[in-house]
N, C-alpha and C. Protein backbone atom coordinates (compact mmCIF):
# COMPACT_ATOMS: atom_id res chain seq x y z
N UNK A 1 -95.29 2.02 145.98
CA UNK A 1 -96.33 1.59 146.91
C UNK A 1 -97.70 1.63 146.25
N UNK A 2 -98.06 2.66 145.34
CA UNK A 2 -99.28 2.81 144.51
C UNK A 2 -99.60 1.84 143.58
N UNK A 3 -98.65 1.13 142.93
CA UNK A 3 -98.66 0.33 142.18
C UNK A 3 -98.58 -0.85 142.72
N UNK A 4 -98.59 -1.58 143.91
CA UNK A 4 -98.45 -3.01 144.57
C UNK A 4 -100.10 -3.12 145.35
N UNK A 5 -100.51 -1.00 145.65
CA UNK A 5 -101.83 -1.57 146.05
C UNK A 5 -102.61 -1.56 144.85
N UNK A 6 -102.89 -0.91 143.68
CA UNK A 6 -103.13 -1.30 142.29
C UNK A 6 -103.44 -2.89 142.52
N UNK A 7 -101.91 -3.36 142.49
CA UNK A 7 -102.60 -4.62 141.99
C UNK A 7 -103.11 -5.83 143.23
N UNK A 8 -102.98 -4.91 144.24
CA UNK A 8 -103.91 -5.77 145.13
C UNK A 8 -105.57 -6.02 144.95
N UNK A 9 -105.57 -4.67 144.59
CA UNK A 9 -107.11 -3.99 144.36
C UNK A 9 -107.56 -4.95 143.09
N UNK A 10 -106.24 -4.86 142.47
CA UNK A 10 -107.05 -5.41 141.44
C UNK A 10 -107.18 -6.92 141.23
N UNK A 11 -106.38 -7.68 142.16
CA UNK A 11 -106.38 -8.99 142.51
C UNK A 11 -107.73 -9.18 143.02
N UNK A 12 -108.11 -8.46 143.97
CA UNK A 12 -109.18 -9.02 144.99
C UNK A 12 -110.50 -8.99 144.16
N UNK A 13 -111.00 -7.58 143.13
CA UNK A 13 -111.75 -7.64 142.36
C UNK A 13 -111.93 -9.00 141.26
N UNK A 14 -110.80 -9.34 140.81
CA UNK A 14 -110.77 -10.44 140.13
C UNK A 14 -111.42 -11.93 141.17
N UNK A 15 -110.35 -11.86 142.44
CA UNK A 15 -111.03 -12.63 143.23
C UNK A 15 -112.89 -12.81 143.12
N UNK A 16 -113.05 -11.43 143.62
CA UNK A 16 -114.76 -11.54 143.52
C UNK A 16 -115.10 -11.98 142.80
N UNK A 17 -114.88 -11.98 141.27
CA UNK A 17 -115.61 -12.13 139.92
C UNK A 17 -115.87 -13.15 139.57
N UNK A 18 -114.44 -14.01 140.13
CA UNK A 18 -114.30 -15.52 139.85
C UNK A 18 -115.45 -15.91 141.17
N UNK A 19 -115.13 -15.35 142.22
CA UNK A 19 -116.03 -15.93 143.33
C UNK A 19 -117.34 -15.96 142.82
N UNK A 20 -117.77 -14.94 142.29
CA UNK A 20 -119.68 -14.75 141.89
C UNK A 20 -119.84 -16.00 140.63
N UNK A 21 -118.74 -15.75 139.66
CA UNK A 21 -119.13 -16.79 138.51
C UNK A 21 -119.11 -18.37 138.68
N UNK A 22 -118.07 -18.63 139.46
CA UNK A 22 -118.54 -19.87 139.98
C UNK A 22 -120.13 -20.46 141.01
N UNK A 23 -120.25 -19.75 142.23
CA UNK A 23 -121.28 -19.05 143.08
C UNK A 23 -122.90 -19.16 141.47
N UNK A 24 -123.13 -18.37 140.62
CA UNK A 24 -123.73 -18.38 139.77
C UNK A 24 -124.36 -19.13 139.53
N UNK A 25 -123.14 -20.51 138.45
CA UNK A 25 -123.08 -21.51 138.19
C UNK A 25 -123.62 -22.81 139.48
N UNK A 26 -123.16 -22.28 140.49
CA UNK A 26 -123.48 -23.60 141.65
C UNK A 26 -124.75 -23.40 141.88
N UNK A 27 -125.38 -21.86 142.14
CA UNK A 27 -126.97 -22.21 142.98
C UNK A 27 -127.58 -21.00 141.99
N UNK A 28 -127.43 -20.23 141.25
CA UNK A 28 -127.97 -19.08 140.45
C UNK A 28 -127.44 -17.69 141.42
N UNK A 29 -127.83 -16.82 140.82
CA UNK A 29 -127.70 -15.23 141.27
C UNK A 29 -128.27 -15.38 142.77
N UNK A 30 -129.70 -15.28 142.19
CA UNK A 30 -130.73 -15.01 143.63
C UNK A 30 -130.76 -15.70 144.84
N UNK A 31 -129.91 -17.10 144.89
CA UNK A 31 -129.34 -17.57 145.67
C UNK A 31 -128.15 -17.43 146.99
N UNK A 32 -127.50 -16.38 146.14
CA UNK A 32 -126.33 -15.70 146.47
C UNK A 32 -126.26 -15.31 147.79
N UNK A 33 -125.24 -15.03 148.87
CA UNK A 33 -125.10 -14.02 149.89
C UNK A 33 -124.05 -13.16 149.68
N UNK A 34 -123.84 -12.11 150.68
CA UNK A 34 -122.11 -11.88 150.87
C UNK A 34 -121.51 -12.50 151.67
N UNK A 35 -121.98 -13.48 152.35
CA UNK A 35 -121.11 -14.79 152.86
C UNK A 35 -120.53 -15.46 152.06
N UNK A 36 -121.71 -15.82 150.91
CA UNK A 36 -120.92 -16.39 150.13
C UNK A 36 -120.28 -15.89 149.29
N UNK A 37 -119.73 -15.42 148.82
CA UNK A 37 -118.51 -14.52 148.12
C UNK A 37 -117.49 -14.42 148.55
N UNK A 38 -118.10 -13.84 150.08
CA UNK A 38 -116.67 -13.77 151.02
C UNK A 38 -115.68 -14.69 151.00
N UNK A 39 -116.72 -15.58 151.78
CA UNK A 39 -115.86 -17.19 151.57
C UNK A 39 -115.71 -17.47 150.47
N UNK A 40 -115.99 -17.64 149.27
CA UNK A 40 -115.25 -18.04 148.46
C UNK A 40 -114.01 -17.31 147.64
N UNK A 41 -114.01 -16.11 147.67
CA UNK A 41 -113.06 -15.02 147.19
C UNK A 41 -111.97 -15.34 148.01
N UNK A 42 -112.23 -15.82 149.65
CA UNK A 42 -111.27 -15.75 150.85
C UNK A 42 -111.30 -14.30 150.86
N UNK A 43 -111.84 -13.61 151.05
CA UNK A 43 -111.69 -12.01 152.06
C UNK A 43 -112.81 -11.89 152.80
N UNK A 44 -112.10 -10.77 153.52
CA UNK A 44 -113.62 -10.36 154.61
C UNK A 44 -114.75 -9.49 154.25
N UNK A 45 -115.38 -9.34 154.74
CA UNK A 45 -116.52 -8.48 154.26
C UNK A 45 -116.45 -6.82 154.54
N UNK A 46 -115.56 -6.59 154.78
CA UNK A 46 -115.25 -5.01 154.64
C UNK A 46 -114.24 -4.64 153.43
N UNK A 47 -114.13 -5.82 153.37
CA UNK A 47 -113.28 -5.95 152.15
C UNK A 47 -114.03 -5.97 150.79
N UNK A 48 -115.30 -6.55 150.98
CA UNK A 48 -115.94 -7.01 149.63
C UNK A 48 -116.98 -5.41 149.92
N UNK A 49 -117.09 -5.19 150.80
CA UNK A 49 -118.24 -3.60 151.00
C UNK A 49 -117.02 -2.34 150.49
N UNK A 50 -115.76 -2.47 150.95
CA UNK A 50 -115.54 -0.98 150.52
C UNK A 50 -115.32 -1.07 148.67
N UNK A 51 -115.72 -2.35 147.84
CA UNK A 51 -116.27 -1.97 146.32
C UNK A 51 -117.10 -2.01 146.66
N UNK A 52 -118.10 -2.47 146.86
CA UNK A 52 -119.71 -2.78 146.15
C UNK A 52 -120.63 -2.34 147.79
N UNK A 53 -121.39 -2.10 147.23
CA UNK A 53 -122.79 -1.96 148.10
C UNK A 53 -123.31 -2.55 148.08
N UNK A 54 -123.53 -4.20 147.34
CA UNK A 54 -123.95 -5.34 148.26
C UNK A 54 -124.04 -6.37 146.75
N UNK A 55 -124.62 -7.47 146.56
CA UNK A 55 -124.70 -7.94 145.41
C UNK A 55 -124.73 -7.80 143.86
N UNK A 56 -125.55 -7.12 143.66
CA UNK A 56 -126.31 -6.23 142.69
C UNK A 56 -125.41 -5.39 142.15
N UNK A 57 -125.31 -4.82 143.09
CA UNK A 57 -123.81 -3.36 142.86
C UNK A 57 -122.71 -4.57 142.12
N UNK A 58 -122.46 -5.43 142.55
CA UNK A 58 -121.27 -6.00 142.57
C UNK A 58 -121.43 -6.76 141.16
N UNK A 59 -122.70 -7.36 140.84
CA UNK A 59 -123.00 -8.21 139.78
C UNK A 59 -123.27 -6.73 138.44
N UNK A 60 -123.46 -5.53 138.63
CA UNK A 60 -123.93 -4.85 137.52
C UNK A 60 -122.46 -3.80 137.16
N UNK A 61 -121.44 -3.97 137.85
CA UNK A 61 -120.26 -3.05 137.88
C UNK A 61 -119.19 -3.99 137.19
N UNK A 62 -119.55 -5.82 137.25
CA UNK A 62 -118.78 -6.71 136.45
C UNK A 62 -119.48 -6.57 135.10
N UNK A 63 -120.87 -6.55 134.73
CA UNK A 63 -120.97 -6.65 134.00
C UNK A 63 -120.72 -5.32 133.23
N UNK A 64 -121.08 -4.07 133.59
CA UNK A 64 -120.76 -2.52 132.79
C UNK A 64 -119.04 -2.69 132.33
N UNK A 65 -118.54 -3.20 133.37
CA UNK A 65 -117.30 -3.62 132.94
C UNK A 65 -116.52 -4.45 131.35
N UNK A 66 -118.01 -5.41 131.38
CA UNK A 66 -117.44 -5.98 130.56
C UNK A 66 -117.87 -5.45 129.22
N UNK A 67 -119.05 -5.16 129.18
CA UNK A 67 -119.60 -4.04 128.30
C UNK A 67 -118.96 -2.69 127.87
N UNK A 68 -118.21 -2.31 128.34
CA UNK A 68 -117.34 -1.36 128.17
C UNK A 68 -115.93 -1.90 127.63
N UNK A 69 -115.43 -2.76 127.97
CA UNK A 69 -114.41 -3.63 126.82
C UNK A 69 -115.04 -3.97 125.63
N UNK A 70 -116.33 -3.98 125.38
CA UNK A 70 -117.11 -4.69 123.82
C UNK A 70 -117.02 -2.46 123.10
N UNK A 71 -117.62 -1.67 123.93
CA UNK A 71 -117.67 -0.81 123.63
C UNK A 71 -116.30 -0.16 122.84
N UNK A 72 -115.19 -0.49 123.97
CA UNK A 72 -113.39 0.08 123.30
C UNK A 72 -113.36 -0.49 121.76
N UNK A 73 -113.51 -1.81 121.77
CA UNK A 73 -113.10 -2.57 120.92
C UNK A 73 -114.23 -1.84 119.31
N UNK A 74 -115.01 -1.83 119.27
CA UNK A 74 -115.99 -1.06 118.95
C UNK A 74 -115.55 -0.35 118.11
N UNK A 75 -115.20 0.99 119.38
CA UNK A 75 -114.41 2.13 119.35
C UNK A 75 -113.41 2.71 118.35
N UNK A 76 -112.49 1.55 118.39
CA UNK A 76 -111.49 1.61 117.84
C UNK A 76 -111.06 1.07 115.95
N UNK A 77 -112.34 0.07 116.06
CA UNK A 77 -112.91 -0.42 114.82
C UNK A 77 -113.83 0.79 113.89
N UNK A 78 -114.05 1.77 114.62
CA UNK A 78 -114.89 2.64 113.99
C UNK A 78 -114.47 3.42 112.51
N UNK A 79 -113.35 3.97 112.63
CA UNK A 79 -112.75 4.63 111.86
C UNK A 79 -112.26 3.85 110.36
N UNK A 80 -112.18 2.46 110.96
CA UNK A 80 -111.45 1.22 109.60
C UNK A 80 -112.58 0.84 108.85
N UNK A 81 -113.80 0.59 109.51
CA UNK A 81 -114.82 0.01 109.21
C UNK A 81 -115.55 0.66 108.59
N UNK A 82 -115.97 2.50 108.41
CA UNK A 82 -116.34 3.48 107.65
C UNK A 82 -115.26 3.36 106.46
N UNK A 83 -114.24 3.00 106.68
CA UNK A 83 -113.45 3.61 105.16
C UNK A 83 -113.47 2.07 104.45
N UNK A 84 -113.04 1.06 104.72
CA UNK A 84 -113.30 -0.60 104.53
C UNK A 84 -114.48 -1.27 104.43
N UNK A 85 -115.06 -0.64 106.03
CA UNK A 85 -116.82 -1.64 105.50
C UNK A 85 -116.52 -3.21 105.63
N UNK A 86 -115.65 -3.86 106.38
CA UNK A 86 -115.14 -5.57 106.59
C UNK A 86 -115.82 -5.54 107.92
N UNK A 87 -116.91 -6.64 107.96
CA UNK A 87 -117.17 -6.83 109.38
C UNK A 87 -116.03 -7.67 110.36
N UNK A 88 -115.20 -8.37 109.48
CA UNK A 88 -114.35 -9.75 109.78
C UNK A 88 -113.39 -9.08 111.09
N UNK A 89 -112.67 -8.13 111.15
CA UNK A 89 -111.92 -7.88 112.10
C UNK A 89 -112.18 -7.34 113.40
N UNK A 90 -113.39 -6.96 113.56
CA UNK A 90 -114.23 -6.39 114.42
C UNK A 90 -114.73 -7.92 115.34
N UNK A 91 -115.60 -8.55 114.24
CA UNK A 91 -115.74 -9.75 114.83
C UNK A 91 -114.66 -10.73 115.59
N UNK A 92 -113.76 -11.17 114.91
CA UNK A 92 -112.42 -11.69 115.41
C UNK A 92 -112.11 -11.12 116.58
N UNK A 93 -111.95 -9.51 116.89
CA UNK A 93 -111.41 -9.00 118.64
C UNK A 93 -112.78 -9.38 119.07
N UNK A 94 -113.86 -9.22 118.82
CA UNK A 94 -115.09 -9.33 119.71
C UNK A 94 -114.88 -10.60 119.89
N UNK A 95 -114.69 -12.12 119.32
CA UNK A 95 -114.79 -13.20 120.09
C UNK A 95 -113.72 -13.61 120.47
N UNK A 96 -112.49 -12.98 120.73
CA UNK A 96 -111.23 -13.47 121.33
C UNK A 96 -111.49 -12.49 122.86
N UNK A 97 -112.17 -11.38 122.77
CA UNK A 97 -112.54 -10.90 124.11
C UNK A 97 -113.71 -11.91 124.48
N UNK A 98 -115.00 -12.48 123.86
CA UNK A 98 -115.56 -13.36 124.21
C UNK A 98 -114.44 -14.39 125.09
N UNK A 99 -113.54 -14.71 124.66
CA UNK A 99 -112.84 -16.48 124.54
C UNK A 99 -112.45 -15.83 126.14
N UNK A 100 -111.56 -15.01 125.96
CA UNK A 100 -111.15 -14.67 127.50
C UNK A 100 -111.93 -14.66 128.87
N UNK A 101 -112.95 -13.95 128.13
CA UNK A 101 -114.41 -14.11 129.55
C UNK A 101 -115.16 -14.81 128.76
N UNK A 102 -114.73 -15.98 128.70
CA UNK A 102 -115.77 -17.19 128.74
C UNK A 102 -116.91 -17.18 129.59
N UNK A 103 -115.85 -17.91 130.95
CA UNK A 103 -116.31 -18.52 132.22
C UNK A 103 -117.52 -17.12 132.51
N UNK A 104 -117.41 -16.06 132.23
CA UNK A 104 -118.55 -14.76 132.72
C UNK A 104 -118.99 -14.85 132.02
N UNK A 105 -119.00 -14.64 130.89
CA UNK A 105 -120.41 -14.38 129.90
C UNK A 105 -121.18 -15.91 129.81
N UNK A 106 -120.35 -16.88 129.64
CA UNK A 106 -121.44 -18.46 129.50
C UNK A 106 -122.67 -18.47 130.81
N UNK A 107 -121.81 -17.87 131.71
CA UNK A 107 -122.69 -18.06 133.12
C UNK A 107 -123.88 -17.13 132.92
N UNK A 108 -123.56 -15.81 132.78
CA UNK A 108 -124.37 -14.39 132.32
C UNK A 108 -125.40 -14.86 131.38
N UNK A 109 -125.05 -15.15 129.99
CA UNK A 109 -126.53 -15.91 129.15
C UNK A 109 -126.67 -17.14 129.46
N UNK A 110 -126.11 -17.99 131.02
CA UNK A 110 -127.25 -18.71 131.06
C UNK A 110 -128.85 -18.68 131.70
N UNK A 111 -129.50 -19.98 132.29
CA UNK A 111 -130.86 -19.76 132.56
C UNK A 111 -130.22 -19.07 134.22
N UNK A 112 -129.01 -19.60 134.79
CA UNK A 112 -129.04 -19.01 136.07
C UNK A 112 -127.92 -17.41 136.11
N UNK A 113 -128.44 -16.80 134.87
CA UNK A 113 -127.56 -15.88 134.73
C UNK A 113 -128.77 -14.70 135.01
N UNK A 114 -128.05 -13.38 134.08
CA UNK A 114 -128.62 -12.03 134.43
C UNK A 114 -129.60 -11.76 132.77
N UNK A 115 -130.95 -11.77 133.27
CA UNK A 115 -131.44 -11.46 131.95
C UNK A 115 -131.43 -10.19 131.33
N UNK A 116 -131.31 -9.44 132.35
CA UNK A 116 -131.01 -7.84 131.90
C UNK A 116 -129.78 -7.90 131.47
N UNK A 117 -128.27 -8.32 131.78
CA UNK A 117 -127.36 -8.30 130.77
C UNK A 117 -127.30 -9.08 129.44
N UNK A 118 -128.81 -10.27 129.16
CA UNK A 118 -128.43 -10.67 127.94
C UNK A 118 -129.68 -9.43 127.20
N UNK A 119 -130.33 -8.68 127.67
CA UNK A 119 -130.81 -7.71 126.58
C UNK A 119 -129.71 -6.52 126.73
N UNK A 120 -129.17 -6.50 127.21
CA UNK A 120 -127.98 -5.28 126.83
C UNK A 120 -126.46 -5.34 126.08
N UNK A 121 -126.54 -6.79 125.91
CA UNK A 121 -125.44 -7.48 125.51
C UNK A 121 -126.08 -7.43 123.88
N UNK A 122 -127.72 -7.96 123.53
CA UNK A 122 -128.21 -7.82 122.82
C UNK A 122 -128.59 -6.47 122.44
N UNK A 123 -129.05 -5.38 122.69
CA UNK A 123 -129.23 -4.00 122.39
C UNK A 123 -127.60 -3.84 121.73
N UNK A 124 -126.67 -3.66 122.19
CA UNK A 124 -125.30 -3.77 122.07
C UNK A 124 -125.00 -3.80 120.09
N UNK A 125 -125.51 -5.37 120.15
CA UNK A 125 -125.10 -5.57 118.77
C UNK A 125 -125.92 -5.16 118.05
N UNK A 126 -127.28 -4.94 118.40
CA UNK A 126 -128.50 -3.95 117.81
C UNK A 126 -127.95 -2.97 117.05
N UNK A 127 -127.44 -2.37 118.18
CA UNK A 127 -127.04 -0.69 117.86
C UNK A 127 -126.01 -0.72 116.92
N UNK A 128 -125.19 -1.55 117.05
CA UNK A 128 -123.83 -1.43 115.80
C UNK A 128 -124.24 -1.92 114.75
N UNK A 129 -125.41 -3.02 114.56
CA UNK A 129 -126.20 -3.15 113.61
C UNK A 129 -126.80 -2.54 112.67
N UNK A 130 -127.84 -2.12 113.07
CA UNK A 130 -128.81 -1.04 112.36
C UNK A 130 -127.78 0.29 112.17
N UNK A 131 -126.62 0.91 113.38
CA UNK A 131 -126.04 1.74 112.76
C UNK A 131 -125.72 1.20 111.05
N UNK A 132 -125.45 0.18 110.94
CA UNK A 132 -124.55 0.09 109.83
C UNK A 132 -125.58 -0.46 108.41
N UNK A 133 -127.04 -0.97 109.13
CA UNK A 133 -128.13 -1.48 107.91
C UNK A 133 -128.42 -0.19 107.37
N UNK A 134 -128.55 1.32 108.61
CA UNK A 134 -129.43 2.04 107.98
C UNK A 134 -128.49 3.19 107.39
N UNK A 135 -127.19 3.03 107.66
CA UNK A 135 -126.57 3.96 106.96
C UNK A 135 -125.94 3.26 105.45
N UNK A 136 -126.34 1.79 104.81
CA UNK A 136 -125.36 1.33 104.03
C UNK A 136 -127.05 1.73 102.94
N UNK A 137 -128.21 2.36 103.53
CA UNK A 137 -129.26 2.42 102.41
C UNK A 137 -128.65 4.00 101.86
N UNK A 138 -128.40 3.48 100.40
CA UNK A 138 -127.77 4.67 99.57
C UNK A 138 -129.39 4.26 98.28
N UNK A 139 -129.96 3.69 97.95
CA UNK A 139 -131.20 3.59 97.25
C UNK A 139 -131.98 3.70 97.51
N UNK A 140 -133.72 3.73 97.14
CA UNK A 140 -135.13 4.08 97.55
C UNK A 140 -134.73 2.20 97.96
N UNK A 141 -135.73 2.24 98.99
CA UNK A 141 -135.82 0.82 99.62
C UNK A 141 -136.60 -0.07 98.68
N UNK A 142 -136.87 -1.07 98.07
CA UNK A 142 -137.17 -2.44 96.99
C UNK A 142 -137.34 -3.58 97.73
N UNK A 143 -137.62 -3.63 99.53
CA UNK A 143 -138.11 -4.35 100.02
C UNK A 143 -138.63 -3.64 101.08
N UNK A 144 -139.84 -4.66 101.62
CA UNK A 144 -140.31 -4.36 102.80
C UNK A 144 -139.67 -4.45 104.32
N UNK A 145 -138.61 -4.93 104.00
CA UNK A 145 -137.52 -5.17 105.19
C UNK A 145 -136.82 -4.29 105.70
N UNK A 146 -137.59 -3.34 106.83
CA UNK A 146 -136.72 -2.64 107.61
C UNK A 146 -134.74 -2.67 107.96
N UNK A 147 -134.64 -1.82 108.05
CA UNK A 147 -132.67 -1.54 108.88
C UNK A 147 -133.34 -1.89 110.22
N UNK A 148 -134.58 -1.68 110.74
CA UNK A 148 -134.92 -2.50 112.27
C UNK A 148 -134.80 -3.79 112.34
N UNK A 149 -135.97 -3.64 111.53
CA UNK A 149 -136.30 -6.12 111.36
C UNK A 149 -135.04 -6.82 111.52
N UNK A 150 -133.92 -5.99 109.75
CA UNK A 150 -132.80 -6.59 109.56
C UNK A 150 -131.75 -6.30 110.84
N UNK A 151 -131.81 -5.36 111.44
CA UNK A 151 -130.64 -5.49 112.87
C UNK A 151 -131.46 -6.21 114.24
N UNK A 152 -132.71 -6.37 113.78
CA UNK A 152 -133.51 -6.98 115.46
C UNK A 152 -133.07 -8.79 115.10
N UNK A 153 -133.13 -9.08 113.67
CA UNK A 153 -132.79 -10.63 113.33
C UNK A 153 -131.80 -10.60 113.37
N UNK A 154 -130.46 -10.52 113.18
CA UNK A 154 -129.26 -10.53 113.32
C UNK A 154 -128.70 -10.41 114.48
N UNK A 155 -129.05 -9.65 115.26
CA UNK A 155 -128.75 -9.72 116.63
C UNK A 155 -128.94 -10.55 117.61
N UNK A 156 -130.04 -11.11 117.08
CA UNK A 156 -131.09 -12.25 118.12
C UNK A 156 -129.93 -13.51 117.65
N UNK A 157 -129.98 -13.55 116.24
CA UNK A 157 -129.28 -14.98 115.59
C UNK A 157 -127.68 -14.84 116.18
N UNK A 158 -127.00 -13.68 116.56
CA UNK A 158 -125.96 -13.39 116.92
C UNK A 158 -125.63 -14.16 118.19
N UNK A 159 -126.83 -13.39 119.33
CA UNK A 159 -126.91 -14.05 120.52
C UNK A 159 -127.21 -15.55 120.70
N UNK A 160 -127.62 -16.31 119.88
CA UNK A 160 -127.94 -17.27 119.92
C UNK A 160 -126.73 -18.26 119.60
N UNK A 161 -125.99 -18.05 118.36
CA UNK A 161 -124.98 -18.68 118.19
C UNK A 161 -124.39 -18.53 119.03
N UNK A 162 -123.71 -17.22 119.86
CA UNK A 162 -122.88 -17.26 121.13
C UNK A 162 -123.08 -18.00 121.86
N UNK A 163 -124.48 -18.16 122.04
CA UNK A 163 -124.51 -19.43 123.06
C UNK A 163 -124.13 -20.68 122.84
N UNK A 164 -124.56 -20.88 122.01
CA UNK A 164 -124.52 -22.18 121.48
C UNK A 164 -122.61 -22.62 121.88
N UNK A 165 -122.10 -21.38 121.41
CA UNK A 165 -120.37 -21.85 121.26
C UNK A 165 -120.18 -21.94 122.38
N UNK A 166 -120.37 -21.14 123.36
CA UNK A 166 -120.22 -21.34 124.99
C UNK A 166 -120.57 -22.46 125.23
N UNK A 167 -121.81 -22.71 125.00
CA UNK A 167 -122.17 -23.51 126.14
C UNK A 167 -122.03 -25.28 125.51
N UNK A 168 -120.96 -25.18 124.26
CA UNK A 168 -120.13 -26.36 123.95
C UNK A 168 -118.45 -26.00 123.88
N UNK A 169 -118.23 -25.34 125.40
CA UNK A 169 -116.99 -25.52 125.22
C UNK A 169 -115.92 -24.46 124.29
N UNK A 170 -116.60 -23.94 123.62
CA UNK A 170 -115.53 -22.81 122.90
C UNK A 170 -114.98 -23.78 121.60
N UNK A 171 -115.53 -24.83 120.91
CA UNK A 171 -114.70 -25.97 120.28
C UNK A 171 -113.66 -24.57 119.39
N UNK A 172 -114.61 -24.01 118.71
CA UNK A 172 -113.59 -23.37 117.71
C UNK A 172 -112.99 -21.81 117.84
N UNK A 173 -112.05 -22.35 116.95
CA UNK A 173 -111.43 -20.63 117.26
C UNK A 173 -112.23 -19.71 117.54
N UNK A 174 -112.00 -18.07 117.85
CA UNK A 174 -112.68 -17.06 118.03
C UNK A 174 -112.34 -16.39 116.46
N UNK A 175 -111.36 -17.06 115.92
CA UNK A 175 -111.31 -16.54 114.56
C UNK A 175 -112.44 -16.98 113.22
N UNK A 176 -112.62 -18.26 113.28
CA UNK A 176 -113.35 -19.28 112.96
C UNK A 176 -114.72 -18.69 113.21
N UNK A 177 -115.13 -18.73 114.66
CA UNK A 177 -116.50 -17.98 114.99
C UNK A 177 -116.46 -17.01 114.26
N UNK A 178 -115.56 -16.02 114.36
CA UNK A 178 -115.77 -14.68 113.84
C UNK A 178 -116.20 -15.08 111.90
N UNK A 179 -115.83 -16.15 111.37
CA UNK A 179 -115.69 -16.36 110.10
C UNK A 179 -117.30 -16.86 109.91
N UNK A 180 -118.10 -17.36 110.73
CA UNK A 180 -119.17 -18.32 110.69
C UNK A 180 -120.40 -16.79 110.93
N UNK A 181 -119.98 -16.56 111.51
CA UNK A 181 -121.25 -15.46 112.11
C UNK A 181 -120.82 -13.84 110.48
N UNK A 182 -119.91 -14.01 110.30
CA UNK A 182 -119.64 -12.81 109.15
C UNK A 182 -120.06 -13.78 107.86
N UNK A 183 -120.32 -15.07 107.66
CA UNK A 183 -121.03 -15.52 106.22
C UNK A 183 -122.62 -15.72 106.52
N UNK A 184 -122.39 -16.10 107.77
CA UNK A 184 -124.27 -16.02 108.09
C UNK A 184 -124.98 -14.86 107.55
N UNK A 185 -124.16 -13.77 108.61
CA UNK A 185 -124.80 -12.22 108.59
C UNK A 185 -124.89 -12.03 106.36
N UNK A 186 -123.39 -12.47 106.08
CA UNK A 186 -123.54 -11.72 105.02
C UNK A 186 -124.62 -12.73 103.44
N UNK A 187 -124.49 -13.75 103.93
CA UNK A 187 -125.01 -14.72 102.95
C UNK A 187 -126.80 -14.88 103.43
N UNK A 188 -126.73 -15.23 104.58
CA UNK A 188 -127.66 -15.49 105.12
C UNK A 188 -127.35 -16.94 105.46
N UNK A 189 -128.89 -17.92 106.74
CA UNK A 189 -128.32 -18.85 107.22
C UNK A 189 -128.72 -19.77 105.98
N UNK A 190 -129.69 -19.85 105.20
CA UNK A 190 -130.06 -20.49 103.76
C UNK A 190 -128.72 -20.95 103.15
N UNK A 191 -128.35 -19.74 102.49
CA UNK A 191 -127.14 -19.72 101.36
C UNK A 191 -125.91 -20.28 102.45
N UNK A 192 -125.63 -19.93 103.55
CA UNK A 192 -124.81 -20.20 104.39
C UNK A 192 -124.42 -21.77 104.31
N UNK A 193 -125.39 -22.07 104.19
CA UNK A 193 -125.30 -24.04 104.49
C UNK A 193 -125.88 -24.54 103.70
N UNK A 194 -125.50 -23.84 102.40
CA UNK A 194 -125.97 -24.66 100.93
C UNK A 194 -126.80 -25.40 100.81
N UNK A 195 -128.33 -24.72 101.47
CA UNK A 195 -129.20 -24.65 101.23
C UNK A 195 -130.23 -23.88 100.07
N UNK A 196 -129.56 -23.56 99.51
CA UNK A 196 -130.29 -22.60 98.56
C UNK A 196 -129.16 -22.09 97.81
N UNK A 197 -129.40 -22.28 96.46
CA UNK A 197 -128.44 -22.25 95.42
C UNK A 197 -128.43 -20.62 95.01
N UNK A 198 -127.26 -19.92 94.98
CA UNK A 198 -127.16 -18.37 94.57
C UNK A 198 -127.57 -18.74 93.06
N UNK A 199 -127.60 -17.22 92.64
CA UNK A 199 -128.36 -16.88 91.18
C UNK A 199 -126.67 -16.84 90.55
């Protein structure tokens, strides 16, 4: 019996999610009711109140949600990535979890999305960033280029390409992405697109 309401619970949540991301997409966030959810999820509104305490609640508990799947994944990369040092496989689960929540995150960084989840989505890759600019300085520094600058540009250029792939559709793999954004980061976008000839 625990396990059939499990996945009721967890049907109807899904219901919502899809209900808000479409909802989003049609009129923006601030537009929103819990009428409309209701109706579009098809449940009632004691139904959509005993999760959430009203919009907000409901729009910041999908997104911690999803942020906390980028976090596992992370997580679990931690230990390979200190002894290896390969950004490539980290990237690859991060955009095949992208590919899955498309339809949420395209909506989320768009203009009728949540701007506070695209700076936390951005802080996000910040932080795994600079963790990794300012711990790979084993020399006296020979440029003026911060482990900040270098994880505040990378992150920004990060977020930006994401969009870009979203919001054409997903054309290419999440493996592919993962391959495009790990020669950017590591070449730069110059050398990247043979623009500028290596030494």
């Amino acid at each position: 019996m625990e396990k059939k309401q499990d996945l009721r619970v967890t049907k109807t949540l899904e219901a919502i999610r899809d209900a808000l991301i479409q909802l989003m997409e049609e009129k923006g966030f601030e537009a929103i009711t819990i009428k409309d959810i209701t109706a579009k999820a098809r449940i009632n509104r004691s139904t959509f109140y005993a999760h959430y305490q009203d919009k907000y609640h409901c729009l910041s508990s999908h997104e911690s949600e999803f942020m906390e799947g980028i976090m596992d994944i992370a997580r679990r990369h931690a230990a390979i990535r200190k002894t290896v040092g390969d950004s490539l496989p980290i990237a690859i689960d991060i955009f095949q979890y992208f590919y899955r929540n498309r339809d949420f995150l395209k909506v989320l960084l768009s203009p009728k999305g949540d701007p506070v989840f695209q700076s936390r989505l951005k802080q996000a890759m910040w932080d795994q960033l600079y963790e990794r600019t300012a711990a790979s300085r084993t020399r006296p520094n020979r440029t003026p280029i911060s482990p900040e600058h270098v994880a505040s540009y990378i992150s920004g250029a990060h977020l930006s390409v994401i969009q870009y792939w979203l919001n054409n559709g997903c054309r290419e793999s999440p493996e592919d992405m993962a391959k495009v954004l790990s020669l950017l980061t590591a070449k730069g976008p110059l050398q990247a697109a043979g623009l500028m000839e290596t030494d």
